[in-house]
Protein backbone atom coordinates (compact mmCIF):
# COMPACT_ATOMS: atom_id res chain seq x y z
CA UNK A 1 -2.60 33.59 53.02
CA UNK A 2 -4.68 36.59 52.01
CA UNK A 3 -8.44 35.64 50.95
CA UNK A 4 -7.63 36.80 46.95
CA UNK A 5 -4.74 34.76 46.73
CA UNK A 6 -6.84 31.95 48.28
CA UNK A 7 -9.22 32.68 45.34
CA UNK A 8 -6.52 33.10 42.66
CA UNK A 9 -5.40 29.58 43.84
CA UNK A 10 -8.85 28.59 43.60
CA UNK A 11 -9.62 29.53 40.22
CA UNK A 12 -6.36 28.47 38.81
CA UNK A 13 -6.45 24.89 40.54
CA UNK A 14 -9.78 24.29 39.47
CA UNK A 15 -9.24 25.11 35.83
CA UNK A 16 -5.96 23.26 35.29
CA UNK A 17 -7.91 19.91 36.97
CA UNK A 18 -10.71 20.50 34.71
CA UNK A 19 -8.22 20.97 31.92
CA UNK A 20 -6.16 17.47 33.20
CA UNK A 21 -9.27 16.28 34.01
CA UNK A 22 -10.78 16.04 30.39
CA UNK A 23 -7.59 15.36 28.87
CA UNK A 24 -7.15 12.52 31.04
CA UNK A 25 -10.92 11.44 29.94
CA UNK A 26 -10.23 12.05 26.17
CA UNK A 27 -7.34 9.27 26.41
CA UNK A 28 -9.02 6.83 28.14
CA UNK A 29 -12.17 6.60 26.25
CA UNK A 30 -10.76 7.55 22.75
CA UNK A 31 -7.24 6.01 23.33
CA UNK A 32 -7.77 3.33 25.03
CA UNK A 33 -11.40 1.77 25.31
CA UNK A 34 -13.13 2.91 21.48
CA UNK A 35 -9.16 3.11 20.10
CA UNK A 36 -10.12 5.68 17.81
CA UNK A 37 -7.06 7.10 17.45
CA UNK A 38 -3.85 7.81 19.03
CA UNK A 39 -2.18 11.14 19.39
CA UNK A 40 0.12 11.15 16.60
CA UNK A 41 -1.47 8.23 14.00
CA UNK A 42 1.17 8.64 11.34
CA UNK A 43 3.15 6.28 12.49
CA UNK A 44 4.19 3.03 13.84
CA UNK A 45 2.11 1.47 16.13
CA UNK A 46 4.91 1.76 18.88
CA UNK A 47 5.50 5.37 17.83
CA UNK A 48 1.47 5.64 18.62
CA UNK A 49 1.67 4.22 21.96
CA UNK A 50 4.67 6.44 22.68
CA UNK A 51 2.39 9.90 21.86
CA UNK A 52 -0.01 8.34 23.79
CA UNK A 53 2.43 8.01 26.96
CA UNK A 54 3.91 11.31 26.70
CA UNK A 55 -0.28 12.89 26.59
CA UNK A 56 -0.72 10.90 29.09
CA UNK A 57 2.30 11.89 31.23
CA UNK A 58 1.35 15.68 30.57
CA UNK A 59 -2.26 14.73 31.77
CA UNK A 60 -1.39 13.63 34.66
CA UNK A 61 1.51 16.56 35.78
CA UNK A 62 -1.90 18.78 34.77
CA UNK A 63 -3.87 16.68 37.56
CA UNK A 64 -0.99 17.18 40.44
CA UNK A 65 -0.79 20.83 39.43
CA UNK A 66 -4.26 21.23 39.74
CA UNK A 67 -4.64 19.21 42.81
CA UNK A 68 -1.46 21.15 44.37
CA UNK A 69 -3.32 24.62 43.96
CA UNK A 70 -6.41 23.43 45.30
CA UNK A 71 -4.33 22.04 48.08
CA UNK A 72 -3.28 25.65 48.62
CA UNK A 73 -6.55 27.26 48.30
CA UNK A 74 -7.88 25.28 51.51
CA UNK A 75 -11.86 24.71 51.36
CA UNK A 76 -13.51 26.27 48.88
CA UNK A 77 -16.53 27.00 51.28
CA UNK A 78 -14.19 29.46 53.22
CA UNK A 79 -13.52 31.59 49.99
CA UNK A 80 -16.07 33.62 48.60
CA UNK A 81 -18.37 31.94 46.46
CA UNK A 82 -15.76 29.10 46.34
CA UNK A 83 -18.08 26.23 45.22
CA UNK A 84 -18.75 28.12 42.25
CA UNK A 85 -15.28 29.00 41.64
CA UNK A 86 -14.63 25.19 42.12
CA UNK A 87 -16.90 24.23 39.59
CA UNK A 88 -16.72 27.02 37.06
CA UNK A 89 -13.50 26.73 36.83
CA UNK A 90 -13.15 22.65 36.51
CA UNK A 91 -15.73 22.78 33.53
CA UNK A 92 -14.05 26.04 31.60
CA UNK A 93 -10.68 24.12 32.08
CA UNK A 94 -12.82 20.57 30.80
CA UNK A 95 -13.97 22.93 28.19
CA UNK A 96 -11.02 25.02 27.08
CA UNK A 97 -8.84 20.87 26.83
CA UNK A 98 -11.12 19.96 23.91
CA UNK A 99 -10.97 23.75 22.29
CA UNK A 100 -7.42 23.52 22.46
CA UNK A 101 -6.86 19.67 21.31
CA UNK A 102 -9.88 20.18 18.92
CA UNK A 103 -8.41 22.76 17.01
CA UNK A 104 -4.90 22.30 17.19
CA UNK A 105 -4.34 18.33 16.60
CA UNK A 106 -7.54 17.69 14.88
CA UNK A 107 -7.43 21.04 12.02
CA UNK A 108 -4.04 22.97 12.42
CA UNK A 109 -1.53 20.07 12.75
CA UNK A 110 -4.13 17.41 11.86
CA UNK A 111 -2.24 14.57 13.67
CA UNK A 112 -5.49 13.36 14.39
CA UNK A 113 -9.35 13.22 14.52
CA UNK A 114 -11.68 12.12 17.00
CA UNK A 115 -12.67 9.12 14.71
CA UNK A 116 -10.41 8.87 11.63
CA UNK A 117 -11.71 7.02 8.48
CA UNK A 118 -15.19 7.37 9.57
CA UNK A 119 -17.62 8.89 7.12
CA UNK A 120 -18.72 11.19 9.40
CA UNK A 121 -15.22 12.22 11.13
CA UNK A 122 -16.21 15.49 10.28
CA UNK A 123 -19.29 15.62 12.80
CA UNK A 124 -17.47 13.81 15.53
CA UNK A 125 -14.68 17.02 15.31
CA UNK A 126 -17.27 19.47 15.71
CA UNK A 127 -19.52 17.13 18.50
CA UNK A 128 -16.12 17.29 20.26
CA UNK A 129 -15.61 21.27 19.64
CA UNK A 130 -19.43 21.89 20.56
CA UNK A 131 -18.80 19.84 23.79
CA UNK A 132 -15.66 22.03 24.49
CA UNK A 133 -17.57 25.55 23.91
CA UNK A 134 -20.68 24.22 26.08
CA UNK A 135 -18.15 23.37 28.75
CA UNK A 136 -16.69 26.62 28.64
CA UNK A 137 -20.15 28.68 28.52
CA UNK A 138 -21.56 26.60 31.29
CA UNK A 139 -18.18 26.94 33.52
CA UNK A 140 -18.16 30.66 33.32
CA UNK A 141 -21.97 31.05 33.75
CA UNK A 142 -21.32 29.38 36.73
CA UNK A 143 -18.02 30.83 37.74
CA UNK A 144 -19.34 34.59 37.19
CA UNK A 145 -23.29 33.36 38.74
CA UNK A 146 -24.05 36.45 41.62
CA UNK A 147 -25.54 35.39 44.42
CA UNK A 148 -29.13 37.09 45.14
CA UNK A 149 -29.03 40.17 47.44
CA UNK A 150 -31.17 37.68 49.95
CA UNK A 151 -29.30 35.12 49.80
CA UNK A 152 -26.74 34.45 52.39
């Protein structure tokens, strides 16, 4: 396997496990330990735990997908600035999960928010969106972080 397409791999498999990753962390600790909310809250409590399963199934193929691509990329400390790659990539995916469920099911399809009936839902929406864009700023900072010309 050429060394770009070992990066490529890289770079993808990191992002989709940071994506899984976060996703995986936003049902567990809204879903199922606070049980703030479900994915899709209008409805029966069996039709909640169903949304739930299916985020959770998609979670989870993100994980093995992410995992598989990684697999493929070998060590990241035999690709050019790999570890970076690695963990750039894992915190833009982390970031880019709550950009994408933050806007989506919490203001376009509002199925959802972080904490419903909560005076403050509002601030817990944009603590989650805030979290999402500092993922993403930090991942890329350190995905697109030049090593020093003396630096080995």
């Amino acid at each position: 396997m050429s060394p770009n397409t070992k990066k490529n791999f890289l770079g993808i498999g990191s992002f989709i496990l940071g994506f899984g990753f976060m996703g995986a962390m936003d049902g567990i600790i809204f879903h199922q330990l606070l049980q703030w909310h479900s994915v899709i809250m209008n409805t029966t409590r069996t039709g909640q735990i169903a949304s739930d399963g299916i985020f959770h199934f998609g979670v989870t193929v993100a994980l093995v997908i992410g995992g598989i691509f990684l697999w493929l990329a070998g060590r990241p400390s035999e690709v050019s600035r790999g570890i970076s790659r690695l963990v750039g990539g894992f915190l833009a995916g982390a970031g880019i999960f709550n950009l994408v469920e933050g806007l989506v099911n919490h203001h376009l399809l509002k199925i959802h928010r972080v904490k419903p009936g909560d005076p403050n839902a509002l601030f817990y929406d944009i603590a989650f969106l805030t979290l999402g864009l500092l993922l993403v700023i930090i991942g890329e900072a350190i995905r697109r972080k030049r090593p020093r010309v003396n630096e080995v």
